[in-house]
PDB file of N, CA and C in Angstrom:
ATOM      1  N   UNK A   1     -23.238 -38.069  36.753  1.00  0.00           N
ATOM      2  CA  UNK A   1     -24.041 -37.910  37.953  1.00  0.00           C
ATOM      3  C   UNK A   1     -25.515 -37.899  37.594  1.00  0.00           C
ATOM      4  N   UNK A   2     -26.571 -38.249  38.419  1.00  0.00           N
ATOM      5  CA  UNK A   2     -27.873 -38.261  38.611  1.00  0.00           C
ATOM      6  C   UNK A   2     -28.215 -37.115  38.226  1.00  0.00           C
ATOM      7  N   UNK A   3     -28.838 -36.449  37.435  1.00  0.00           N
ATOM      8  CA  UNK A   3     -29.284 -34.813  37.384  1.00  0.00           C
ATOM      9  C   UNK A   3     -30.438 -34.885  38.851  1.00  0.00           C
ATOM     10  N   UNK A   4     -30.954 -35.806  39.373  1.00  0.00           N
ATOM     11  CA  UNK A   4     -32.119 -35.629  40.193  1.00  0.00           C
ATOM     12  C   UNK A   4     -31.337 -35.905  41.614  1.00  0.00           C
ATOM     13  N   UNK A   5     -30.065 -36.644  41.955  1.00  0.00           N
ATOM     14  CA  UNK A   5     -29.937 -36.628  43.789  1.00  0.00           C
ATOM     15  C   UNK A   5     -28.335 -36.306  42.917  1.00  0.00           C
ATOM     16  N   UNK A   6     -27.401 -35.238  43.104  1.00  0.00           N
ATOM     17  CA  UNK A   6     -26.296 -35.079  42.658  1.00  0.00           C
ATOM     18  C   UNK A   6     -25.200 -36.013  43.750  1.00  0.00           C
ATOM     19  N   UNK A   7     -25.634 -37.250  44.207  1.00  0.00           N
ATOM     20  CA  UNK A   7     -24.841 -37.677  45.383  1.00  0.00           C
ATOM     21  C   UNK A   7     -24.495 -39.242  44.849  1.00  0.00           C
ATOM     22  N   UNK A   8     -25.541 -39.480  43.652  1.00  0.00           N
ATOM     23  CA  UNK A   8     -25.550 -40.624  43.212  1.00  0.00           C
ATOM     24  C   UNK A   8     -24.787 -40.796  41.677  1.00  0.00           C
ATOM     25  N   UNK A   9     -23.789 -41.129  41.888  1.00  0.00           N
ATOM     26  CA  UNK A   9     -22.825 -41.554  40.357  1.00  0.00           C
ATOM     27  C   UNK A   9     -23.431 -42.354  39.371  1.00  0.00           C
ATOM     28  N   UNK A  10     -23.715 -42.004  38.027  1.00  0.00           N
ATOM     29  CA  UNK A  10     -24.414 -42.844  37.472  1.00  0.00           C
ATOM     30  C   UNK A  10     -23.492 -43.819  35.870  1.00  0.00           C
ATOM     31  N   UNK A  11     -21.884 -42.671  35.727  1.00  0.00           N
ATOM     32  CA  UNK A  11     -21.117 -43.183  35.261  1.00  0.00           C
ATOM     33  C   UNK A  11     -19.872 -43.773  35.738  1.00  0.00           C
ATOM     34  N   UNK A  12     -19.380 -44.731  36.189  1.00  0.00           N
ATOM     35  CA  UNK A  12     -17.949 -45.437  36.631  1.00  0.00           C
ATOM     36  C   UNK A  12     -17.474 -46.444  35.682  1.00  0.00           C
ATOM     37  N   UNK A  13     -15.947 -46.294  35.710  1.00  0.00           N
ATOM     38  CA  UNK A  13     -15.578 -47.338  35.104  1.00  0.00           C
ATOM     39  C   UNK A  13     -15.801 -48.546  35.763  1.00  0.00           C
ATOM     40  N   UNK A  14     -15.661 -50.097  35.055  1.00  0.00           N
ATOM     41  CA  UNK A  14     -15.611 -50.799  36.273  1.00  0.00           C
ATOM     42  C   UNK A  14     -14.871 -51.935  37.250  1.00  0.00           C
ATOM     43  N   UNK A  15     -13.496 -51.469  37.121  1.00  0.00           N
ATOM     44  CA  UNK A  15     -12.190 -52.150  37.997  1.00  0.00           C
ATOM     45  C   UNK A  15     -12.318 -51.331  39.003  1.00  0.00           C
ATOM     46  N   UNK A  16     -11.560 -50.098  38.674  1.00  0.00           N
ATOM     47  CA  UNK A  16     -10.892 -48.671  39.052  1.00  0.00           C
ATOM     48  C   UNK A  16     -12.276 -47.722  40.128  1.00  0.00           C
ATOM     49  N   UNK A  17     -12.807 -47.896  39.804  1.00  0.00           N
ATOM     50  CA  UNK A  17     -14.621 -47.179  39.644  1.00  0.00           C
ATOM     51  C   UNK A  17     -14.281 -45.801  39.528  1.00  0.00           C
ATOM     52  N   UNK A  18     -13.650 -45.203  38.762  1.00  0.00           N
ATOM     53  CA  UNK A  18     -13.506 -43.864  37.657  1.00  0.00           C
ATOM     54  C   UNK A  18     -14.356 -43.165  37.633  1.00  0.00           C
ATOM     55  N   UNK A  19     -14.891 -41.909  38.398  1.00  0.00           N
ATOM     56  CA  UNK A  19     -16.540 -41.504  38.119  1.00  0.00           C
ATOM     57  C   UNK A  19     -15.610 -40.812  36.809  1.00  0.00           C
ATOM     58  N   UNK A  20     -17.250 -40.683  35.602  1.00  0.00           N
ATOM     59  CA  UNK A  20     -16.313 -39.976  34.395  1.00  0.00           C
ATOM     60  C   UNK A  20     -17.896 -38.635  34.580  1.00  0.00           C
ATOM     61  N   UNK A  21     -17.222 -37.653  34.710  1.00  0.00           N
ATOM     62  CA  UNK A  21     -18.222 -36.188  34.440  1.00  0.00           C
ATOM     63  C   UNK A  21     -17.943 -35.600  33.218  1.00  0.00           C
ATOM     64  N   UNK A  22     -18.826 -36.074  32.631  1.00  0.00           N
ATOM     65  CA  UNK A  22     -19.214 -34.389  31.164  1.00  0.00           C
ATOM     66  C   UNK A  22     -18.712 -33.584  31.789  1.00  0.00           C
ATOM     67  N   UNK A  23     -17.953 -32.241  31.211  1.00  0.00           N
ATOM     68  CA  UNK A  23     -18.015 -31.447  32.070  1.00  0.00           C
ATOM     69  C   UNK A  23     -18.729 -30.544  30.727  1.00  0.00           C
ATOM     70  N   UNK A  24     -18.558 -29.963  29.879  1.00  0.00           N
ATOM     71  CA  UNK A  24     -18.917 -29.365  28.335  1.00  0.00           C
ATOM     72  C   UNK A  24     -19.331 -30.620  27.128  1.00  0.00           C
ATOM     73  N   UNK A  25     -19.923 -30.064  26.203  1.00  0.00           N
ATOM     74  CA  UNK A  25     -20.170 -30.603  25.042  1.00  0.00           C
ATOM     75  C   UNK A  25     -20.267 -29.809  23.912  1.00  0.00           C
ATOM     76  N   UNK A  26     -20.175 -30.167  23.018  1.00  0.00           N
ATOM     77  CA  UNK A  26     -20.083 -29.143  21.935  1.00  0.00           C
ATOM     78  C   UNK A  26     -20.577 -30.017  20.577  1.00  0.00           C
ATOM     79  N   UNK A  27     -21.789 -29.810  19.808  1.00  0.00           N
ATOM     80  CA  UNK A  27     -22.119 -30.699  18.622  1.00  0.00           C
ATOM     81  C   UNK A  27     -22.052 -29.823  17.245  1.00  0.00           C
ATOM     82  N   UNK A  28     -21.324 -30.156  16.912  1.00  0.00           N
ATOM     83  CA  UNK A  28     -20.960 -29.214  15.272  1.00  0.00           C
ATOM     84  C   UNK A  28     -21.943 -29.846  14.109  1.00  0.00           C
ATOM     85  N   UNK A  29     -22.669 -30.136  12.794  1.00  0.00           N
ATOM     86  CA  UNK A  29     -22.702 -30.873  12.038  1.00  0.00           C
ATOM     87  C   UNK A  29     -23.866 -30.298  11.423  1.00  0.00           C
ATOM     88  N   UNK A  30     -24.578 -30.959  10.647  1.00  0.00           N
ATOM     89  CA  UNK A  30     -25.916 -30.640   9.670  1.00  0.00           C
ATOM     90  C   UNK A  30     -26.636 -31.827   9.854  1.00  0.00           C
ATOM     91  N   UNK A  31     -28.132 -31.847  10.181  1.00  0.00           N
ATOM     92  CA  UNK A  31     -28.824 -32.945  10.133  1.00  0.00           C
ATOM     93  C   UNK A  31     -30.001 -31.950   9.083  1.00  0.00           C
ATOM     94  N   UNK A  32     -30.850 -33.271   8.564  1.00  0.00           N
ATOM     95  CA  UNK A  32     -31.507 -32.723   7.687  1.00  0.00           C
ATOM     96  C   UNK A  32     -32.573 -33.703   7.778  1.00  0.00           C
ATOM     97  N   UNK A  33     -34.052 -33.280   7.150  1.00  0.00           N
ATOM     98  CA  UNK A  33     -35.243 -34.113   7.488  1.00  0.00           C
ATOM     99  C   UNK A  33     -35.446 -34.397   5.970  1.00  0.00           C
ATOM    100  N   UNK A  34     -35.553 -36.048   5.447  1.00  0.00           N
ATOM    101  CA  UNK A  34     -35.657 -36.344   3.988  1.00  0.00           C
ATOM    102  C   UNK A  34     -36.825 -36.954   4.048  1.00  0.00           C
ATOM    103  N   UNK A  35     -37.495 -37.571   2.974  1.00  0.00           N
ATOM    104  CA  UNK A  35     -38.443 -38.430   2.594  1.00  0.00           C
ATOM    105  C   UNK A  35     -39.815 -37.406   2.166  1.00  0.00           C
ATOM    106  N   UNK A  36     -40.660 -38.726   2.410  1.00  0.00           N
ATOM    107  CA  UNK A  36     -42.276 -38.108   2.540  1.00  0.00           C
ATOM    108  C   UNK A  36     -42.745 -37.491   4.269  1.00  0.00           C
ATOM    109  N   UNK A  37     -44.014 -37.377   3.958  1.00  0.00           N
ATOM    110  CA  UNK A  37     -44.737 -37.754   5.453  1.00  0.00           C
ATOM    111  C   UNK A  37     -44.521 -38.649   5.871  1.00  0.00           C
ATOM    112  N   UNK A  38     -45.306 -39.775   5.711  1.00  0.00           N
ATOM    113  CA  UNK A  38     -45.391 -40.987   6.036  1.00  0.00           C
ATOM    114  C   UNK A  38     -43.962 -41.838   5.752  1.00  0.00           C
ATOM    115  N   UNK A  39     -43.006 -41.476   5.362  1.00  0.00           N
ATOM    116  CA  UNK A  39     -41.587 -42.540   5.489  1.00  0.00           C
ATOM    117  C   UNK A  39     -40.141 -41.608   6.009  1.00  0.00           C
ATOM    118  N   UNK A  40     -40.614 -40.466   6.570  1.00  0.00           N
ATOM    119  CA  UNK A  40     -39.580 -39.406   6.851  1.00  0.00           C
ATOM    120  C   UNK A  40     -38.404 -40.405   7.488  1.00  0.00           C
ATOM    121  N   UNK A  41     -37.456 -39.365   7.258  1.00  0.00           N
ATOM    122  CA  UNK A  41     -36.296 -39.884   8.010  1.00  0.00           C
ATOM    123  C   UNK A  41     -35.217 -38.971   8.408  1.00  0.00           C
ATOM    124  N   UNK A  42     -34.262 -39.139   9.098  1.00  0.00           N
ATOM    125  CA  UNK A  42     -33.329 -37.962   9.477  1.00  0.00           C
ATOM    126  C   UNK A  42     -31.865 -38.591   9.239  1.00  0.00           C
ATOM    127  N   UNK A  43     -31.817 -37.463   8.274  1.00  0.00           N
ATOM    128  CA  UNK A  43     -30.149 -37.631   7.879  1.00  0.00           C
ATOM    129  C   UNK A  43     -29.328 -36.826   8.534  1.00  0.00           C
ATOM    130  N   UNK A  44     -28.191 -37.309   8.959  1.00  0.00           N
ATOM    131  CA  UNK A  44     -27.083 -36.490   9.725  1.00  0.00           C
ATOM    132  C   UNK A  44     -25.648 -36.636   9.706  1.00  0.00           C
ATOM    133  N   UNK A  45     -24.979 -35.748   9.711  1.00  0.00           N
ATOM    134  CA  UNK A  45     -23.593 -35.702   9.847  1.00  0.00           C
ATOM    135  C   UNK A  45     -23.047 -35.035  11.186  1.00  0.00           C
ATOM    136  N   UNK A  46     -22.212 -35.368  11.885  1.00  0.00           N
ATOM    137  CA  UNK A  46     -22.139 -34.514  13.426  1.00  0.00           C
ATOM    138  C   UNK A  46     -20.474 -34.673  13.703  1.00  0.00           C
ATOM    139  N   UNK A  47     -20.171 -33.787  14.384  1.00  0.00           N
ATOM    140  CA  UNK A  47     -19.043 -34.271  14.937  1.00  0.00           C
ATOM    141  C   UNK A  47     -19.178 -33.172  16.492  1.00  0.00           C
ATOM    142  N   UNK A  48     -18.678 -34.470  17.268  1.00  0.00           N
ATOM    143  CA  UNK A  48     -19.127 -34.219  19.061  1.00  0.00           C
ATOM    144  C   UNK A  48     -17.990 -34.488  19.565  1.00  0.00           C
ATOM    145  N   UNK A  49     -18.048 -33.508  20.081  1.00  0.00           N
ATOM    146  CA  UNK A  49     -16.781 -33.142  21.355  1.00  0.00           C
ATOM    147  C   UNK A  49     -17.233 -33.047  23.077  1.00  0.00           C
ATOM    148  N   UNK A  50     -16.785 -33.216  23.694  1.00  0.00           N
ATOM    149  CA  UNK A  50     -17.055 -33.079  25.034  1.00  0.00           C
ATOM    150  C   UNK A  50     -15.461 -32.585  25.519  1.00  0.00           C
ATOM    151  N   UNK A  51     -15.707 -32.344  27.182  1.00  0.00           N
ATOM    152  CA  UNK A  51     -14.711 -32.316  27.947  1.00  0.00           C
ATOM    153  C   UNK A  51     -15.076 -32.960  28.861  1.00  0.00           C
ATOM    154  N   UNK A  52     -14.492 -34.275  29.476  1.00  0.00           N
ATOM    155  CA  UNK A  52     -14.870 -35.140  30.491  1.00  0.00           C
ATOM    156  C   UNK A  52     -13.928 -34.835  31.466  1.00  0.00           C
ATOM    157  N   UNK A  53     -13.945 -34.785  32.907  1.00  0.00           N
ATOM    158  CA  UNK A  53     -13.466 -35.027  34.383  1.00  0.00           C
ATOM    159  C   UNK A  53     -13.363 -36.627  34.454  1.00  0.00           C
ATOM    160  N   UNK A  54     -12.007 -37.177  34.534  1.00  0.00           N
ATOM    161  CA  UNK A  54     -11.859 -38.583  35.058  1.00  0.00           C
ATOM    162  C   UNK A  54     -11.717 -38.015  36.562  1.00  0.00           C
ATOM    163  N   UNK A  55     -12.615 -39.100  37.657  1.00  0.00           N
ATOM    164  CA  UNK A  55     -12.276 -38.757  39.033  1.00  0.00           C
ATOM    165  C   UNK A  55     -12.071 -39.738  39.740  1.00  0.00           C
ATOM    166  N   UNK A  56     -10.760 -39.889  40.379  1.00  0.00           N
ATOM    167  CA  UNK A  56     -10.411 -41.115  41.326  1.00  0.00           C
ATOM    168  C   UNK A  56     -10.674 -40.228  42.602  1.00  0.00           C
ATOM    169  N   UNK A  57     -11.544 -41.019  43.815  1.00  0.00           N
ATOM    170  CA  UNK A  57     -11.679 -40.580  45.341  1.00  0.00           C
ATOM    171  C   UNK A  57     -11.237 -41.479  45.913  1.00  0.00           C
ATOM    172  N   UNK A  58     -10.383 -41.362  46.812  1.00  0.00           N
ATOM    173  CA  UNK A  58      -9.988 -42.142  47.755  1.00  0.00           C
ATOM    174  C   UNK A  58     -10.281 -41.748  49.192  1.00  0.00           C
ATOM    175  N   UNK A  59     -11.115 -42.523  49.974  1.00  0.00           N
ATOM    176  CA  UNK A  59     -11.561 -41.925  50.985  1.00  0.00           C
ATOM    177  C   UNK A  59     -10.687 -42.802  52.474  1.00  0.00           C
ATOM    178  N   UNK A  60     -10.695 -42.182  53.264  1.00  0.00           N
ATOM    179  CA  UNK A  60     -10.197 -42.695  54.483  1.00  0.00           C
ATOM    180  C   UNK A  60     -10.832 -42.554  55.964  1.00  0.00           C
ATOM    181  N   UNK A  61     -10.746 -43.630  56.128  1.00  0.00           N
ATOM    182  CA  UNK A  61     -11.769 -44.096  57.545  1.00  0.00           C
ATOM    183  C   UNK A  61     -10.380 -43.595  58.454  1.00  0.00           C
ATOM    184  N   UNK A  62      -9.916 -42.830  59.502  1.00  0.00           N
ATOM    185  CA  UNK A  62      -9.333 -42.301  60.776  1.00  0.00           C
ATOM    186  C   UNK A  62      -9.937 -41.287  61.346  1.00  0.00           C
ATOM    187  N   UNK A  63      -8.950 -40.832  62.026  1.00  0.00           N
ATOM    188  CA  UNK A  63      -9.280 -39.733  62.681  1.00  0.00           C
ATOM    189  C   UNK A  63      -9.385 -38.608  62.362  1.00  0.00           C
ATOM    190  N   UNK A  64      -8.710 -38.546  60.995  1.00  0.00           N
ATOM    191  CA  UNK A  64      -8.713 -37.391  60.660  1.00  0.00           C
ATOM    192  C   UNK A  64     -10.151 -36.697  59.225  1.00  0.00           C
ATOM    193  N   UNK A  65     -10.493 -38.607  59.117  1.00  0.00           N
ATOM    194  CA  UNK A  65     -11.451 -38.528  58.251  1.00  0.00           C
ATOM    195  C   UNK A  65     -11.555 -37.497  56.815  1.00  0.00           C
ATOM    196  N   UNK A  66     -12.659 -37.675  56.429  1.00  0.00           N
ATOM    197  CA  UNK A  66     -12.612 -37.212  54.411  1.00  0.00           C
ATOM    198  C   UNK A  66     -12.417 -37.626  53.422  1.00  0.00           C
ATOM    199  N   UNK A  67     -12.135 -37.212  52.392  1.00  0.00           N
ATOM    200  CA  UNK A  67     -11.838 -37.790  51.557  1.00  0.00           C
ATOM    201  C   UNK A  67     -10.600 -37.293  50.758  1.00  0.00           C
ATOM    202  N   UNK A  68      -9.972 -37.370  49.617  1.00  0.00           N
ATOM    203  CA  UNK A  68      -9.296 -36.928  48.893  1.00  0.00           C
ATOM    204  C   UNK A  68      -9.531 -37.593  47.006  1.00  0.00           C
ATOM    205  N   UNK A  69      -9.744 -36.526  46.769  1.00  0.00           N
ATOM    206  CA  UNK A  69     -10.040 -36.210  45.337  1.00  0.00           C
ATOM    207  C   UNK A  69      -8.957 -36.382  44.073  1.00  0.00           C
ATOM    208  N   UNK A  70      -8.874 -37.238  43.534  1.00  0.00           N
ATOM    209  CA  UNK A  70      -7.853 -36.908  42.119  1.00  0.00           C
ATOM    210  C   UNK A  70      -8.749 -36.463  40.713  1.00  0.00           C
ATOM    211  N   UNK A  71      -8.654 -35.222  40.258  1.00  0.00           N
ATOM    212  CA  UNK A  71      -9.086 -34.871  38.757  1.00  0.00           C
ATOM    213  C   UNK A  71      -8.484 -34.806  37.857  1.00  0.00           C
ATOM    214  N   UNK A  72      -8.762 -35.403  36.459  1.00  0.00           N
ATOM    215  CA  UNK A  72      -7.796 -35.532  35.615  1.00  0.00           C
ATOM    216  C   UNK A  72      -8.269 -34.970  34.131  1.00  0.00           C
ATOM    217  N   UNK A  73      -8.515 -33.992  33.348  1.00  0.00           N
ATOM    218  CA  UNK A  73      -9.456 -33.506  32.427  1.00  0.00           C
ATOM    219  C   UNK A  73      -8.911 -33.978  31.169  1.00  0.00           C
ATOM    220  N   UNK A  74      -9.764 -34.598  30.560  1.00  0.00           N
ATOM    221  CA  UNK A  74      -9.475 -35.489  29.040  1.00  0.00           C
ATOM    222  C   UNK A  74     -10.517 -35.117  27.593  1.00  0.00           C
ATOM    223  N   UNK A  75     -10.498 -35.235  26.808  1.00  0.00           N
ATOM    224  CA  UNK A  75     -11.334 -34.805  26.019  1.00  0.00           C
ATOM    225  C   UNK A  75     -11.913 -36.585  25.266  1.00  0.00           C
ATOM    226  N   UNK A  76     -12.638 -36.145  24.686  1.00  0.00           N
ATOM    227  CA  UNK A  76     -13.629 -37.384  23.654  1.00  0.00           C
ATOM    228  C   UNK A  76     -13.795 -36.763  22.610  1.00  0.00           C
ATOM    229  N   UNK A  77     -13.822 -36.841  21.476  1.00  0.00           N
ATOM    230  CA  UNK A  77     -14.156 -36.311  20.131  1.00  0.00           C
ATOM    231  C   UNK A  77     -14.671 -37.691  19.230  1.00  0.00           C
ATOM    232  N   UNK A  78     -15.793 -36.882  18.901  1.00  0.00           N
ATOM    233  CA  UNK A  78     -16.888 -38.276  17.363  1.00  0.00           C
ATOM    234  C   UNK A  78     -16.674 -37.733  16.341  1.00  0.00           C
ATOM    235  N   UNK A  79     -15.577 -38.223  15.624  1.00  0.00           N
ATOM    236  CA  UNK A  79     -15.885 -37.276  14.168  1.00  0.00           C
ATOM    237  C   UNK A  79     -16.702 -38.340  12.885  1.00  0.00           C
ATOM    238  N   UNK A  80     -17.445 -37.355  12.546  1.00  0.00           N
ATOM    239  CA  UNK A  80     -18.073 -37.527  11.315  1.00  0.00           C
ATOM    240  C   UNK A  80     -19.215 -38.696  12.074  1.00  0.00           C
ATOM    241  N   UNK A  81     -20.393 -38.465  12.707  1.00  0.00           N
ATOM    242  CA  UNK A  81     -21.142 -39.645  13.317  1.00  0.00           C
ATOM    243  C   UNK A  81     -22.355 -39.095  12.645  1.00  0.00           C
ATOM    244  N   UNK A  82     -22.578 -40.341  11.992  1.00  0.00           N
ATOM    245  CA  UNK A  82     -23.261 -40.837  10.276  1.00  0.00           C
ATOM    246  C   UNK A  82     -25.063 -41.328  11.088  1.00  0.00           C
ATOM    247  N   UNK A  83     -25.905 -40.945  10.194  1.00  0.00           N
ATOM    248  CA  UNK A  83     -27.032 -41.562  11.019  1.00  0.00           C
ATOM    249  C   UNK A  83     -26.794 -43.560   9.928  1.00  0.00           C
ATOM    250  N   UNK A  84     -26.667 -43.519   9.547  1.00  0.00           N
ATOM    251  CA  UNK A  84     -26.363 -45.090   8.853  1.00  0.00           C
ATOM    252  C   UNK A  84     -24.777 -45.340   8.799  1.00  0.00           C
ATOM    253  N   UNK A  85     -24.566 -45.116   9.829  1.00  0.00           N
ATOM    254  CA  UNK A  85     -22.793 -45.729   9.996  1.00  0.00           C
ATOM    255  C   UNK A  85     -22.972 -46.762  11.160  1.00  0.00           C
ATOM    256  N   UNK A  86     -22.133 -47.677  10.942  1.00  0.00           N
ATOM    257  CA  UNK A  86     -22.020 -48.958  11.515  1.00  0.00           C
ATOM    258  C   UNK A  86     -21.440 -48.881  13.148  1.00  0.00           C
ATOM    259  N   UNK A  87     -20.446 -47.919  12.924  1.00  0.00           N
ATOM    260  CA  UNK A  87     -19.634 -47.908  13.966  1.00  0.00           C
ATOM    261  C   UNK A  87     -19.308 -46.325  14.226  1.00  0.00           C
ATOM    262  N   UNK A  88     -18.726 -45.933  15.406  1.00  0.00           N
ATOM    263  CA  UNK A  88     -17.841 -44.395  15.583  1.00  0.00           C
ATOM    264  C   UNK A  88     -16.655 -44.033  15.324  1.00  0.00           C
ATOM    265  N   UNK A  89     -16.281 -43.220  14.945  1.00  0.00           N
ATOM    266  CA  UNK A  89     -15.022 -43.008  14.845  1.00  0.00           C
ATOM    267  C   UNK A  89     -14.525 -41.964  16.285  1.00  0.00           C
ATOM    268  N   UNK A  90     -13.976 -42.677  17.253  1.00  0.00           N
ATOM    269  CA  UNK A  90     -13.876 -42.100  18.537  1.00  0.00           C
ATOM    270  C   UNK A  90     -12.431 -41.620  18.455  1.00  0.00           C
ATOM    271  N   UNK A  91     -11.979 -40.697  19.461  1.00  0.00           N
ATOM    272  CA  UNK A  91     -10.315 -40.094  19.427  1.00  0.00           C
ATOM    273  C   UNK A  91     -10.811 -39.959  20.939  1.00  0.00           C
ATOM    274  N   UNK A  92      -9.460 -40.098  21.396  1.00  0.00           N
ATOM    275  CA  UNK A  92      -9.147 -39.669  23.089  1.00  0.00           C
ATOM    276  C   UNK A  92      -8.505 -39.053  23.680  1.00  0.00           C
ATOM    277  N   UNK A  93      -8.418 -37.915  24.078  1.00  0.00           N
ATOM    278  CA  UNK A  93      -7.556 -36.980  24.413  1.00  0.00           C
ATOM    279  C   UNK A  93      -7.277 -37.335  26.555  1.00  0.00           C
ATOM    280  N   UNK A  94      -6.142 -38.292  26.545  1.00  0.00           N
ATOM    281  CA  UNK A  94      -5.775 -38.825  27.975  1.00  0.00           C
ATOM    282  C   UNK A  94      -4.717 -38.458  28.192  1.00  0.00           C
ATOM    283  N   UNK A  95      -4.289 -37.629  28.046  1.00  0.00           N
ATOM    284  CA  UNK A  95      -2.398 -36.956  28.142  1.00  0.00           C
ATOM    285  C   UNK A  95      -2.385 -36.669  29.553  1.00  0.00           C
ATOM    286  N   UNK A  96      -3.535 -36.332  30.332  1.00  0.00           N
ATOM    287  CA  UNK A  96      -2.783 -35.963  31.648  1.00  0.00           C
ATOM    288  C   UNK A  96      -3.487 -36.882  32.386  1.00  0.00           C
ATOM    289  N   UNK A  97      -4.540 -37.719  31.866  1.00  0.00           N
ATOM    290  CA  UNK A  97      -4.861 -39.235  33.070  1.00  0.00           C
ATOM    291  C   UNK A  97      -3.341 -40.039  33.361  1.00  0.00           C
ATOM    292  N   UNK A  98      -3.341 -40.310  34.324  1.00  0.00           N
ATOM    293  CA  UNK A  98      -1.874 -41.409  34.781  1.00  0.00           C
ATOM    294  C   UNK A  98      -2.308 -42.740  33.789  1.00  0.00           C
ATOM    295  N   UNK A  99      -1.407 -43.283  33.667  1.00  0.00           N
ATOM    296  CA  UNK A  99      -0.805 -44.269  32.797  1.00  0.00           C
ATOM    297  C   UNK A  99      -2.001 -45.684  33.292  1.00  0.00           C
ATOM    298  N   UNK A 100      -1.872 -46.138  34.652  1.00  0.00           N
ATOM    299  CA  UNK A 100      -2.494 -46.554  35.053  1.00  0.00           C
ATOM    300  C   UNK A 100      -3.614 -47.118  35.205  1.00  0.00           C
ATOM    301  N   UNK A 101      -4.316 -45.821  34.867  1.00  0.00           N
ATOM    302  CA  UNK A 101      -5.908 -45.298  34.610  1.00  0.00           C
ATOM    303  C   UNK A 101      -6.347 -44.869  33.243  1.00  0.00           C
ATOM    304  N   UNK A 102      -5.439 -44.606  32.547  1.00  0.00           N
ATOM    305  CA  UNK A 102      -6.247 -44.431  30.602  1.00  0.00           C
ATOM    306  C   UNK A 102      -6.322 -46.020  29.982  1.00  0.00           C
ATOM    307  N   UNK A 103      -5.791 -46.724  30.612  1.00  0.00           N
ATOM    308  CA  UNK A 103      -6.264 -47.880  29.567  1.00  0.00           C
ATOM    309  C   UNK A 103      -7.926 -48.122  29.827  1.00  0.00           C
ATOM    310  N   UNK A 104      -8.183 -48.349  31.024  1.00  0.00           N
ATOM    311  CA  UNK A 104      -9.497 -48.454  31.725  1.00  0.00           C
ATOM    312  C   UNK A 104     -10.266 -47.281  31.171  1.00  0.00           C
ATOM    313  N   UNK A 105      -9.981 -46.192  31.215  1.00  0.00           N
ATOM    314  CA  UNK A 105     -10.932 -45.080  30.363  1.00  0.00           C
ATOM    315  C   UNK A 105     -11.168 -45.373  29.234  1.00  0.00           C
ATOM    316  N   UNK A 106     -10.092 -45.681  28.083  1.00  0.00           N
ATOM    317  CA  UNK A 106     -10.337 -46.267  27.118  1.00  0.00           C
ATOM    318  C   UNK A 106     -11.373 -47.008  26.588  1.00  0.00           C
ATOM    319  N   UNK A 107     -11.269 -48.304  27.547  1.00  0.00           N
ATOM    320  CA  UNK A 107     -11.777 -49.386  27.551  1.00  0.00           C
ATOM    321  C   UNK A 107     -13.088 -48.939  27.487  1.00  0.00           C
ATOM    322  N   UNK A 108     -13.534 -48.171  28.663  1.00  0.00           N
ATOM    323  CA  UNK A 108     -14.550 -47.856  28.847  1.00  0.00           C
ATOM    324  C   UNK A 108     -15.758 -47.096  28.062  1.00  0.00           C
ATOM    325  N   UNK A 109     -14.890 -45.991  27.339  1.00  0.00           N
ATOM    326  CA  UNK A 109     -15.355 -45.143  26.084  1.00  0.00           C
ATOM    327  C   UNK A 109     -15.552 -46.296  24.491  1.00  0.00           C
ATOM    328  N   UNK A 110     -14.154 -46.952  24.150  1.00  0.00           N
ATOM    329  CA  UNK A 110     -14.474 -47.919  23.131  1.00  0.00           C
ATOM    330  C   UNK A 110     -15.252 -48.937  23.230  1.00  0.00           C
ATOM    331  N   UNK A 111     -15.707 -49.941  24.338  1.00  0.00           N
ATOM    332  CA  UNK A 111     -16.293 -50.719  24.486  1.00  0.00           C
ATOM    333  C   UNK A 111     -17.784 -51.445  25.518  1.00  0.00           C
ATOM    334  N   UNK A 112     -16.846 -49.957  26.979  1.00  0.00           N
ATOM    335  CA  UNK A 112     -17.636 -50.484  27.794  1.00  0.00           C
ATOM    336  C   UNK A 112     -19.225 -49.690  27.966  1.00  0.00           C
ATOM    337  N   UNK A 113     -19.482 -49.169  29.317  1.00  0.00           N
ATOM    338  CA  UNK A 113     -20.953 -48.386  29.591  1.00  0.00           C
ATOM    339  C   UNK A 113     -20.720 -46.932  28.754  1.00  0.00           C
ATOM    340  N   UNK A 114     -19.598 -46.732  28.853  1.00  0.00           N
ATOM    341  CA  UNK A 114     -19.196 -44.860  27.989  1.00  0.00           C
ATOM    342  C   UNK A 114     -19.638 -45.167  26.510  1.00  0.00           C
ATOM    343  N   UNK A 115     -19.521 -45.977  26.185  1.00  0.00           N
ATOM    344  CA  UNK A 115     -19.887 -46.736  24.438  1.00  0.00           C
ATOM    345  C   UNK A 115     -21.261 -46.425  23.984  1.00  0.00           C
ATOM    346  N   UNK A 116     -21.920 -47.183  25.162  1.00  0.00           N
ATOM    347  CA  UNK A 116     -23.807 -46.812  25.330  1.00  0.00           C
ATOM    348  C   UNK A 116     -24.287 -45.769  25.113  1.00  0.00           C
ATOM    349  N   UNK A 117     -22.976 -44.555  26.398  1.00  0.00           N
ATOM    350  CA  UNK A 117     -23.711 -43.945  26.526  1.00  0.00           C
ATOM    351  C   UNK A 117     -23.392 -42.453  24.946  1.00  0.00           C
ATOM    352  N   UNK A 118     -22.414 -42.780  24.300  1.00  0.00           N
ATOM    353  CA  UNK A 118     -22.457 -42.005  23.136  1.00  0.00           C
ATOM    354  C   UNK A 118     -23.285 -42.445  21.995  1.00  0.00           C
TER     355      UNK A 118
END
């Protein structure tokens, strides 16, 4: 979500449109400041956890109007994220997303806008 209008989604998957919410984070690791003045650099080791909200809304135009909400709570874990590593080493904790809907989360965390945004 927008931290500035909380009405505006700023993460979705994009078939499904999945809003995905942080809900916690948690960063474990040692970073350290090497070099000179003039060529400093920052070395780091981390490992990051979150707890994400997958949210399907399905809304309905009648009479009876609203919406209806599906929440599904999954975890993300980075272990060992290297300041000179090539790539992440990502894990996914989707045991209670429906079948349906974790490939698309997946997708989304390994490759798609969720990729960026770790």
């Amino acid at each position: 979500r927008d931290p500035v209008n909380i009405d505006r989604v700023v993460a979705q998957t994009p078939w499904e449109n999945l809003d995905v919410d942080v809900v916690e984070a948690e960063l474990d690791g040692e970073i350290h400041l090497c070099g000179k003045k003039e060529s400093a650099f920052l070395e780091f080791e981390l490992d990051i956890g979150m707890r994400v909200d997958v949210i399907r809304r399905i809304w309905y135009f009648d009479e009876v109007g609203g919406d209806v909400v599906h929440r599904w709570p999954a975890i993300v874990h980075i272990a060992r994220f290297e300041a000179r590593s090539s790539g992440i080493e990502l894990s996914l904790g989707l045991e209670e997303v429906p079948a349906e809907y974790a490939d698309e989360v997946t997708w989304y965390f390994r490759e798609g806008l969720g990729y960026q945004f770790l």
